[in-house]
N, C-alpha and C. Protein backbone atom coordinates (compact mmCIF):
# COMPACT_ATOMS: atom_id res chain seq x y z
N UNK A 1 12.51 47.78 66.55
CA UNK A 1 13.86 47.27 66.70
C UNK A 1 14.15 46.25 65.60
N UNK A 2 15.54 46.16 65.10
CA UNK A 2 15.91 45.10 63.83
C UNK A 2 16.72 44.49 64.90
N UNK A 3 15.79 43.27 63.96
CA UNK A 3 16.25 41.32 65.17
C UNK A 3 17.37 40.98 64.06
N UNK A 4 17.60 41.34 62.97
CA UNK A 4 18.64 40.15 61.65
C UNK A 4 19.28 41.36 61.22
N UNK A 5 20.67 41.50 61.01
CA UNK A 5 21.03 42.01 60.63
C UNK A 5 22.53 41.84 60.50
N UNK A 6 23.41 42.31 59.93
CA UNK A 6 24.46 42.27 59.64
C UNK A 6 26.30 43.38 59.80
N UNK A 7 26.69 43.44 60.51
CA UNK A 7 27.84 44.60 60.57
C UNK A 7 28.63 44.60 60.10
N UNK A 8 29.12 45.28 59.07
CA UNK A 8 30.47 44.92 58.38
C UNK A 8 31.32 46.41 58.14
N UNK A 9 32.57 46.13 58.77
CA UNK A 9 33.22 47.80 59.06
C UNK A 9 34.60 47.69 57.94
N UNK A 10 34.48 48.84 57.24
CA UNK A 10 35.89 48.58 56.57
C UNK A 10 36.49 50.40 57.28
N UNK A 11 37.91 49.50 57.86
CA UNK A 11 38.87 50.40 58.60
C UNK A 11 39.87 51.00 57.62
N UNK A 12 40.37 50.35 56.97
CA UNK A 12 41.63 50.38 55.93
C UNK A 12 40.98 51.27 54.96
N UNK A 13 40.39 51.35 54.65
CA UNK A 13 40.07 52.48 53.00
C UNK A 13 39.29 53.94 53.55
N UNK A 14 37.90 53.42 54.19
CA UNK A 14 37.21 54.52 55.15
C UNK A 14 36.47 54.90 56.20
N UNK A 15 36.59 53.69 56.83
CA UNK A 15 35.81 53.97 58.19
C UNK A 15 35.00 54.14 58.17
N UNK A 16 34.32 53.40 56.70
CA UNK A 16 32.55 53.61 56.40
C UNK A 16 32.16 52.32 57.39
N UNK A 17 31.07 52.20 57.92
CA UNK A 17 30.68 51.02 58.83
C UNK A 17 29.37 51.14 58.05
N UNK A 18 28.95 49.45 57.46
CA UNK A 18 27.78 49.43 56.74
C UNK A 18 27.05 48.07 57.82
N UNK A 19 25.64 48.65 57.74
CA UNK A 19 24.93 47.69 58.84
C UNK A 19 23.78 47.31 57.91
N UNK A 20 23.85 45.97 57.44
CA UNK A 20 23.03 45.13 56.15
C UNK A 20 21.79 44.31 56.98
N UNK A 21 20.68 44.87 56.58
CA UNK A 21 19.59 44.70 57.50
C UNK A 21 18.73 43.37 56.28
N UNK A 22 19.40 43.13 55.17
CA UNK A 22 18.93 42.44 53.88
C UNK A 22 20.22 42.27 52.88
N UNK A 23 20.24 41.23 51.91
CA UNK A 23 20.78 40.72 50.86
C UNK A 23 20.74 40.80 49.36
N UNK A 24 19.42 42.06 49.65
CA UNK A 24 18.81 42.38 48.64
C UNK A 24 19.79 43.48 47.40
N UNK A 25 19.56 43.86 46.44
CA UNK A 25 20.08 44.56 45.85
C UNK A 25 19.68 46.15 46.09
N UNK A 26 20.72 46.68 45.91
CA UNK A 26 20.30 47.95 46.21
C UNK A 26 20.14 48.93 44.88
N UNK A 27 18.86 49.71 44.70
CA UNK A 27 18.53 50.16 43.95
C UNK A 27 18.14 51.64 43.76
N UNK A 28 18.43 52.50 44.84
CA UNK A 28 18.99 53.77 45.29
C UNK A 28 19.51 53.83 46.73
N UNK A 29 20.25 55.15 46.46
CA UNK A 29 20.86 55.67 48.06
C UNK A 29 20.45 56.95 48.34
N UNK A 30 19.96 57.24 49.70
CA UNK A 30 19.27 58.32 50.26
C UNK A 30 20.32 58.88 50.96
N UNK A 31 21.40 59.96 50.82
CA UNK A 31 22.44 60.46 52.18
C UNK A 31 21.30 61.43 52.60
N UNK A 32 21.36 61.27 54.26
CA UNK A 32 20.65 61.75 55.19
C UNK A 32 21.67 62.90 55.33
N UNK A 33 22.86 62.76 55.36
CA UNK A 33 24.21 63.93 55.45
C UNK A 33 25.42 63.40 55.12
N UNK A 34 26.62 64.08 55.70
CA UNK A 34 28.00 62.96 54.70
C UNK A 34 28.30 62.45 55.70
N UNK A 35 27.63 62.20 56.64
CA UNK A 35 28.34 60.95 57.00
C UNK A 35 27.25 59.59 56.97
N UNK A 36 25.80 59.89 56.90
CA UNK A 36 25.11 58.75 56.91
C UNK A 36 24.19 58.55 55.68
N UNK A 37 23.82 57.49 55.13
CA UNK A 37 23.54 57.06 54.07
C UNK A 37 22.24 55.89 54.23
N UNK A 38 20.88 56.06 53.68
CA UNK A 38 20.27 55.13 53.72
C UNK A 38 19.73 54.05 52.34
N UNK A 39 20.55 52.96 52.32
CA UNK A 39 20.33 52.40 51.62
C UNK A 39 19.07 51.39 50.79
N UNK A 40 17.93 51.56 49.96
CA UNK A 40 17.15 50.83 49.55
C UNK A 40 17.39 50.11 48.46
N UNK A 41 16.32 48.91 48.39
CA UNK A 41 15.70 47.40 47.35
C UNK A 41 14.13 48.22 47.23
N UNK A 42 14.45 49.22 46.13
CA UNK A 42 12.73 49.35 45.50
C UNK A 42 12.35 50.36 46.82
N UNK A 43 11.27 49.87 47.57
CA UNK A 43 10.80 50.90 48.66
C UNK A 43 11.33 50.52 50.03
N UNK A 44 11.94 49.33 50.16
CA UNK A 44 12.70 48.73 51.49
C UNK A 44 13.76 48.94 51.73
N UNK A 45 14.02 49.39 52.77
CA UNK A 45 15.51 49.45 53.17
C UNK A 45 16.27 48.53 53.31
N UNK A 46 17.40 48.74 52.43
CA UNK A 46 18.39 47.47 52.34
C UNK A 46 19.39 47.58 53.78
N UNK A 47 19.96 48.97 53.79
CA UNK A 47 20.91 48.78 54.62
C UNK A 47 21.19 50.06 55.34
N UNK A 48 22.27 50.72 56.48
CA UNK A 48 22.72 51.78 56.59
C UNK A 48 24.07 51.79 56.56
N UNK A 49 24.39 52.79 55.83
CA UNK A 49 25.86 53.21 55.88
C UNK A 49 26.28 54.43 56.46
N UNK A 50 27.31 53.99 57.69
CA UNK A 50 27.68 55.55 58.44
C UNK A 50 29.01 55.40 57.86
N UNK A 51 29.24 57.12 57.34
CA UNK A 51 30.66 56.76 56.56
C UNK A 51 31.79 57.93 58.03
N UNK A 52 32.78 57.11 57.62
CA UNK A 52 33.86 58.41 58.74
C UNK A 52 33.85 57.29 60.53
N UNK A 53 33.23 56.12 60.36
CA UNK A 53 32.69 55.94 61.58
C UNK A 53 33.36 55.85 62.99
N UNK A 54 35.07 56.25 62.27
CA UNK A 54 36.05 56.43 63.28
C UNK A 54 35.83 58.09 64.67
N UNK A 55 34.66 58.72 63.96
CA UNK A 55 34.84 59.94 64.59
C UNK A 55 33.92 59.28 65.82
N UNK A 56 32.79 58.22 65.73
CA UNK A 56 31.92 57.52 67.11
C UNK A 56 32.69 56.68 67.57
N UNK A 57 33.69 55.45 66.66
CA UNK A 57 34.19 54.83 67.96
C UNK A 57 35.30 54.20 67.11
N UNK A 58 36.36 53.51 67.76
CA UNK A 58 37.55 53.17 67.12
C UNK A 58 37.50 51.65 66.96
N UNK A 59 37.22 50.95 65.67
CA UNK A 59 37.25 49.73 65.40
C UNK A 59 38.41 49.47 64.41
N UNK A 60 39.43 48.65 65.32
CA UNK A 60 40.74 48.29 64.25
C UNK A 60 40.27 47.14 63.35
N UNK A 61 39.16 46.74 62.64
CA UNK A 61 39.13 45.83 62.38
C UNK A 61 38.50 45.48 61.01
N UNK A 62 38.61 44.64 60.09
CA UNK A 62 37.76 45.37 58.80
C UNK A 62 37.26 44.06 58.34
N UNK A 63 36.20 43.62 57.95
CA UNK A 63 35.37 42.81 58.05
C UNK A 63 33.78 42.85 58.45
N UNK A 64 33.37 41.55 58.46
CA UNK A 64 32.16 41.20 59.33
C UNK A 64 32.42 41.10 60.51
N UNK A 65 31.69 42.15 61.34
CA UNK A 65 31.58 41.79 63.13
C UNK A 65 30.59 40.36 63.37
N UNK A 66 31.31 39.49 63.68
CA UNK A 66 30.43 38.89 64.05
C UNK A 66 29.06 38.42 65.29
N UNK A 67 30.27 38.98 66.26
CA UNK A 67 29.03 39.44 67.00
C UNK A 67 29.76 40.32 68.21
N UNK A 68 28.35 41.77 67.86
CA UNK A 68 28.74 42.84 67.99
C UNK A 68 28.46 43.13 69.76
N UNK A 69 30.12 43.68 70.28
CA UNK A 69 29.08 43.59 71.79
C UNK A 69 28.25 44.39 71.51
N UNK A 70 27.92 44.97 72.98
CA UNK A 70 26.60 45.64 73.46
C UNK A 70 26.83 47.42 73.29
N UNK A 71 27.95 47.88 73.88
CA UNK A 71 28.65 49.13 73.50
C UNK A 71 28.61 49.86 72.07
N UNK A 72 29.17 48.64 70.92
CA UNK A 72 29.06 49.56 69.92
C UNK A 72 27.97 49.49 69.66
N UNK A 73 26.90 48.23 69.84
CA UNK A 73 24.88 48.96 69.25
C UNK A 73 24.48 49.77 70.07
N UNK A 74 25.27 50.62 71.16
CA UNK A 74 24.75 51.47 72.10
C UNK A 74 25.07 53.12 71.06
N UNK A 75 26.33 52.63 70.55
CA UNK A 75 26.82 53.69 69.68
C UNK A 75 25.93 54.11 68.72
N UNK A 76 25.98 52.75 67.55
CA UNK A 76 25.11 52.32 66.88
C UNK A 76 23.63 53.11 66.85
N UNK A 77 22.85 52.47 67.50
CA UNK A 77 21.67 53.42 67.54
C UNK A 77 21.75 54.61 68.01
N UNK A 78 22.88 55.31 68.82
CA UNK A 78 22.66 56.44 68.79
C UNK A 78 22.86 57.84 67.76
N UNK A 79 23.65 56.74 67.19
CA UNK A 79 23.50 57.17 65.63
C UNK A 79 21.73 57.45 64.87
N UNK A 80 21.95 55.82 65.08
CA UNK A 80 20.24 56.13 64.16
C UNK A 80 19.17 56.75 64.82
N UNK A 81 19.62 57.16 65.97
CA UNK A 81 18.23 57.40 66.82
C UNK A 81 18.26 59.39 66.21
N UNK A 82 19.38 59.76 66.41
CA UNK A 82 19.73 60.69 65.73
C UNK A 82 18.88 60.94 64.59
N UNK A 83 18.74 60.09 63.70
CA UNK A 83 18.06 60.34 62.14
C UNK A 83 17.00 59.76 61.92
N UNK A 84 16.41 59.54 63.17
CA UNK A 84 14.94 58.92 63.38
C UNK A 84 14.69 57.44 62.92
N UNK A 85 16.01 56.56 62.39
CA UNK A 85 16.01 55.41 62.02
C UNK A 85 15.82 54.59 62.93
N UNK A 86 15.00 53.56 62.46
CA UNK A 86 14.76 51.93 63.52
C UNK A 86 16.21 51.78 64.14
N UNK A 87 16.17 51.42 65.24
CA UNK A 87 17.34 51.14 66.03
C UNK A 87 17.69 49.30 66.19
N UNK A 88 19.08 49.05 66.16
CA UNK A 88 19.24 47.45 66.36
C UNK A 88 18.80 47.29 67.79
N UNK A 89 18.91 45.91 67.69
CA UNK A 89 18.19 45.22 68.84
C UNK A 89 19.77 44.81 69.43
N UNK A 90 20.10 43.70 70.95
CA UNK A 90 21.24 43.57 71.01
C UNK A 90 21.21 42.09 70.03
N UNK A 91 22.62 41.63 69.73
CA UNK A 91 22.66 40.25 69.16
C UNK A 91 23.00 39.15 70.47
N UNK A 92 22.67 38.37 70.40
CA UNK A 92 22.74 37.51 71.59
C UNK A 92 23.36 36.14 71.20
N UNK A 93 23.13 35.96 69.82
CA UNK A 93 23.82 34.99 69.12
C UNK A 93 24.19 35.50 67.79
N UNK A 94 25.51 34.71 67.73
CA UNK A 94 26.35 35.02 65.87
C UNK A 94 25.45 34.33 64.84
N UNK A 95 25.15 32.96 65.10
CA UNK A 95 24.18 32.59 64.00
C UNK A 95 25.16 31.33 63.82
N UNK A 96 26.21 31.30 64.22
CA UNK A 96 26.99 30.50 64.20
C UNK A 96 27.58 29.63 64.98
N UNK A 97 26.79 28.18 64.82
CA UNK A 97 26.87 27.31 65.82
C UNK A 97 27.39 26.00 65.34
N UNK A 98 28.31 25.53 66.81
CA UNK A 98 28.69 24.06 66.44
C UNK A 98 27.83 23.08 66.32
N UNK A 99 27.76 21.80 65.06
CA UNK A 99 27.07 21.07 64.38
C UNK A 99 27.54 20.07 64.02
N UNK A 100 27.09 19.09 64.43
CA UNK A 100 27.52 17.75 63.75
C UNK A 100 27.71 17.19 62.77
N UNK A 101 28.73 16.25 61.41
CA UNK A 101 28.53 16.71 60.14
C UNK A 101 29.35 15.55 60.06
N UNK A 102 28.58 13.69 59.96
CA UNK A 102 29.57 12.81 59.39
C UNK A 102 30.49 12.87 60.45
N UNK A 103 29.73 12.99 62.26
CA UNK A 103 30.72 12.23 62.60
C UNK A 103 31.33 13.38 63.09
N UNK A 104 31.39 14.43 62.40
CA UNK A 104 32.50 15.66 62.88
C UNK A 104 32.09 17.10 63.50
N UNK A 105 32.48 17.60 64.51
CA UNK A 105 31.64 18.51 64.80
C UNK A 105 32.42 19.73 64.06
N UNK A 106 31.69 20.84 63.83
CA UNK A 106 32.26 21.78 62.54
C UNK A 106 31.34 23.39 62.49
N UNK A 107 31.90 24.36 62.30
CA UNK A 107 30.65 25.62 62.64
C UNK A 107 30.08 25.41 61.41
N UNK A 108 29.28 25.97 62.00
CA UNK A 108 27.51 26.12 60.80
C UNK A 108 27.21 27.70 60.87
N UNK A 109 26.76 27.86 59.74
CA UNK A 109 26.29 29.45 59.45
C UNK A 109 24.57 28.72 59.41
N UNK A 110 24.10 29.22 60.45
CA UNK A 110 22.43 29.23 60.12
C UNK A 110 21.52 29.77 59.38
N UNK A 111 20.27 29.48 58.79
CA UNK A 111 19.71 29.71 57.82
C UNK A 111 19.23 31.39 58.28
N UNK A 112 19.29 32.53 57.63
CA UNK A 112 19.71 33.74 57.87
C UNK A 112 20.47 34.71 58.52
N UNK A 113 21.63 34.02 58.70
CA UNK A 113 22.68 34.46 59.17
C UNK A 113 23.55 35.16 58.22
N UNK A 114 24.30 36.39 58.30
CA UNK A 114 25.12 37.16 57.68
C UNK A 114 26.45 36.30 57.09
N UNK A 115 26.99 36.45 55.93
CA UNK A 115 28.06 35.62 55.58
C UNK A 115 28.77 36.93 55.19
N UNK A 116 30.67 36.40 55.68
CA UNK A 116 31.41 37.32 55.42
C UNK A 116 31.29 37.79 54.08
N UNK A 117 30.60 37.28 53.13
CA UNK A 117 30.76 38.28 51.51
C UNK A 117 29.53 39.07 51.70
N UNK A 118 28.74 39.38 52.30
CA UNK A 118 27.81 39.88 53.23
C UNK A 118 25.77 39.64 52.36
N UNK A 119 26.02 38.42 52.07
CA UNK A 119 25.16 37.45 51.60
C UNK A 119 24.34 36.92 52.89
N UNK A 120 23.42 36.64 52.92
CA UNK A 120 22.51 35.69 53.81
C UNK A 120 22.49 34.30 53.43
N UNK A 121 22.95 33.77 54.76
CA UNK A 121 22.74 31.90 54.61
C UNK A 121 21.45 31.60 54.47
N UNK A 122 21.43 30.27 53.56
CA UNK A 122 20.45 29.36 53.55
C UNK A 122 21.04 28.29 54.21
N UNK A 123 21.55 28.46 55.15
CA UNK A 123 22.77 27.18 55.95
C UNK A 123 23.55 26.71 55.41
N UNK A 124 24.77 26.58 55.95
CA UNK A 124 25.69 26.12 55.27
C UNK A 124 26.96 25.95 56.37
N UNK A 125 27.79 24.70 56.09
CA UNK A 125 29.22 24.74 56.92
C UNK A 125 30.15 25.46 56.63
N UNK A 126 30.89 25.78 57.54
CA UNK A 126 32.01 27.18 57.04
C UNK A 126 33.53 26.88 57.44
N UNK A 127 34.47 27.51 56.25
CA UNK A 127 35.65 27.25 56.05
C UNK A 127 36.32 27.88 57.06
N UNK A 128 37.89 28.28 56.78
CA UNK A 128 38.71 28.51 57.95
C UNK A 128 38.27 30.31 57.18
N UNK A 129 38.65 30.58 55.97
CA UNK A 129 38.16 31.45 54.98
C UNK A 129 37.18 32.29 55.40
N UNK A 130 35.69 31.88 55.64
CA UNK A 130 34.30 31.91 55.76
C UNK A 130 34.25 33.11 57.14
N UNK A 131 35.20 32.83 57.98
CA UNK A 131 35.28 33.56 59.50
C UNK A 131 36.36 33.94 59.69
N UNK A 132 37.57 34.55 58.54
CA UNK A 132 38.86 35.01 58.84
C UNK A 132 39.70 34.39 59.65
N UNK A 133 39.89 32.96 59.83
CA UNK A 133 40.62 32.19 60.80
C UNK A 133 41.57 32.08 59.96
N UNK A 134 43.28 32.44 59.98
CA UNK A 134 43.97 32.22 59.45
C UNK A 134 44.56 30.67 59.69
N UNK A 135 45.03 29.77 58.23
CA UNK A 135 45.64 28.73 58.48
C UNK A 135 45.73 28.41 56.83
N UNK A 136 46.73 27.36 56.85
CA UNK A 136 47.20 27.10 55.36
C UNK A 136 46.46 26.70 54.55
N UNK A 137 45.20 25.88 55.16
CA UNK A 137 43.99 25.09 54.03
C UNK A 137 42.97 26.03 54.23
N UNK A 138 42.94 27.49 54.08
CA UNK A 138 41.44 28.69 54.43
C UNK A 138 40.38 27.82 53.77
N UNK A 139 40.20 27.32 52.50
CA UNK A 139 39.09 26.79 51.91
C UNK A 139 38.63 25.58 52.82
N UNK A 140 39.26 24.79 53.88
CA UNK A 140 38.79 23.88 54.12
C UNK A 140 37.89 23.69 55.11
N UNK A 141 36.61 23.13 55.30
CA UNK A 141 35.62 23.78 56.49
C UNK A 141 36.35 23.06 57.72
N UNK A 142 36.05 24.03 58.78
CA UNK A 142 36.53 24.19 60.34
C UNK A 142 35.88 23.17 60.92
N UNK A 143 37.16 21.77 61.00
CA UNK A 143 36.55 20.66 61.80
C UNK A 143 37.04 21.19 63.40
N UNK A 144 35.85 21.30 64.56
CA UNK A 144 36.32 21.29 66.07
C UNK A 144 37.12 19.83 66.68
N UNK A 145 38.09 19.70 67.59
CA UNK A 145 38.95 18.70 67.90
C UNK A 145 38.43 18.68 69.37
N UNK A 146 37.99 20.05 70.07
CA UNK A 146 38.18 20.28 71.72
C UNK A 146 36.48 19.05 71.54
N UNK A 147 36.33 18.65 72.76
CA UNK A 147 35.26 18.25 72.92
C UNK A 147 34.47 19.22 73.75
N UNK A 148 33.33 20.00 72.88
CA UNK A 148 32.81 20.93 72.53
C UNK A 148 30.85 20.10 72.21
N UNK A 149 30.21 20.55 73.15
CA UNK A 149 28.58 20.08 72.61
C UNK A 149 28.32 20.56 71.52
N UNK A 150 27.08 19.83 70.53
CA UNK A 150 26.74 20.78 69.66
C UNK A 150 25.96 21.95 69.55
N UNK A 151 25.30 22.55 68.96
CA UNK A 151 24.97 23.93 68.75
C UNK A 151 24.95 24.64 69.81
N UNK A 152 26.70 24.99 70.33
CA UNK A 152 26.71 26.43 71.06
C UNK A 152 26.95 27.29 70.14
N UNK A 153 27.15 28.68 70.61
CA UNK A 153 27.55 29.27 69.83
C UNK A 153 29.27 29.92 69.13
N UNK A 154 29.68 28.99 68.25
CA UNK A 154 30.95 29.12 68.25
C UNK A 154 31.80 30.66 68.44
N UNK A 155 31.00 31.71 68.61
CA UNK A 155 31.98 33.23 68.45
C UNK A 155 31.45 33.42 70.39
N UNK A 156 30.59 32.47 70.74
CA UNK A 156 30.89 32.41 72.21
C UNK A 156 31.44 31.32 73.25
N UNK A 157 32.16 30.07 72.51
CA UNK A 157 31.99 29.30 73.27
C UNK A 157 33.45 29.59 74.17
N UNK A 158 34.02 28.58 75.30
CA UNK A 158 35.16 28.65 75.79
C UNK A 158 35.39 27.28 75.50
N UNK A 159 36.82 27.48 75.24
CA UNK A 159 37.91 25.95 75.15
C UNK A 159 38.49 26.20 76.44
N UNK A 160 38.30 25.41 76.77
CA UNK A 160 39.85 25.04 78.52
C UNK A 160 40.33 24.35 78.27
């Protein structure tokens, strides 16, 4: 089972859904058939790409999933289980947790966590930009106001 990994679906161009298991460069591509694609770094697998991925399930959404329910890695591996590929594990956390920072509490991308340009953190605080939160200052990192503990997980917490 893969514990780190990354989902990133683009809807708008092709309904390719690429699942980034590494940050590494990719240095050939293996298509298993046209719709799935296995991506390597040298002899390691970098990543998988299912292209068309609207025909398994309907995601309006195009980006990094940040955290993926349980349904689509049900999909998910039944994909890969299909092509004899390692199957994901579930995610239980985004990687992305509230953190204290000068006083201010603010999300944090944790040290191997997926970043929307689909890079791996070495930790780092994240903008409005960073997690598609629309607002007029995107570059500016996401100070929290709710009184909120630190490191929950911000793509799970509740505000009341």
């Amino acid at each position: 089972m893969i514990k780190n990994y990354g989902i990133f679906n683009n809807h708008e161009l092709d309904n390719t859904l690429l699942i980034k298991l590494s940050d590494d460069e990719v240095t050939s591509v293996v298509s298993l058939s046209k719709q799935m694609e296995v991506l390597y770094h040298n002899e390691e697998i970098t990543a998988y790409r299912i292209k068309n991925f609207i025909r398994y399930a309907k995601i309006k959404y195009s980006g990094i999933i940040f955290l993926p329910a349980d349904p689509l890695i049900d999909v998910i591996n039944s994909i890969l289980t299909d092509y004899k590929l390692n199957r994901l594990d579930y995610k239980k956390e985004s990687g992305y947790i509230t953190k204290l920072n000068k006083n201010h509490l603010m999300v944090y991308a944790k040290e191997g966590t997926f970043l929307r340009d689909g890079t791996v953190s070495k930790g780092s605080f994240c903008s409005y930009h960073d997690l598609f939160i629309e607002n007029e200052k995107e570059n500016e990192l996401i100070v929290i106001t709710e009184n909120i503990p630190e490191n929950i997980d911000f793509f799970k917490m509740e505000v009341i």
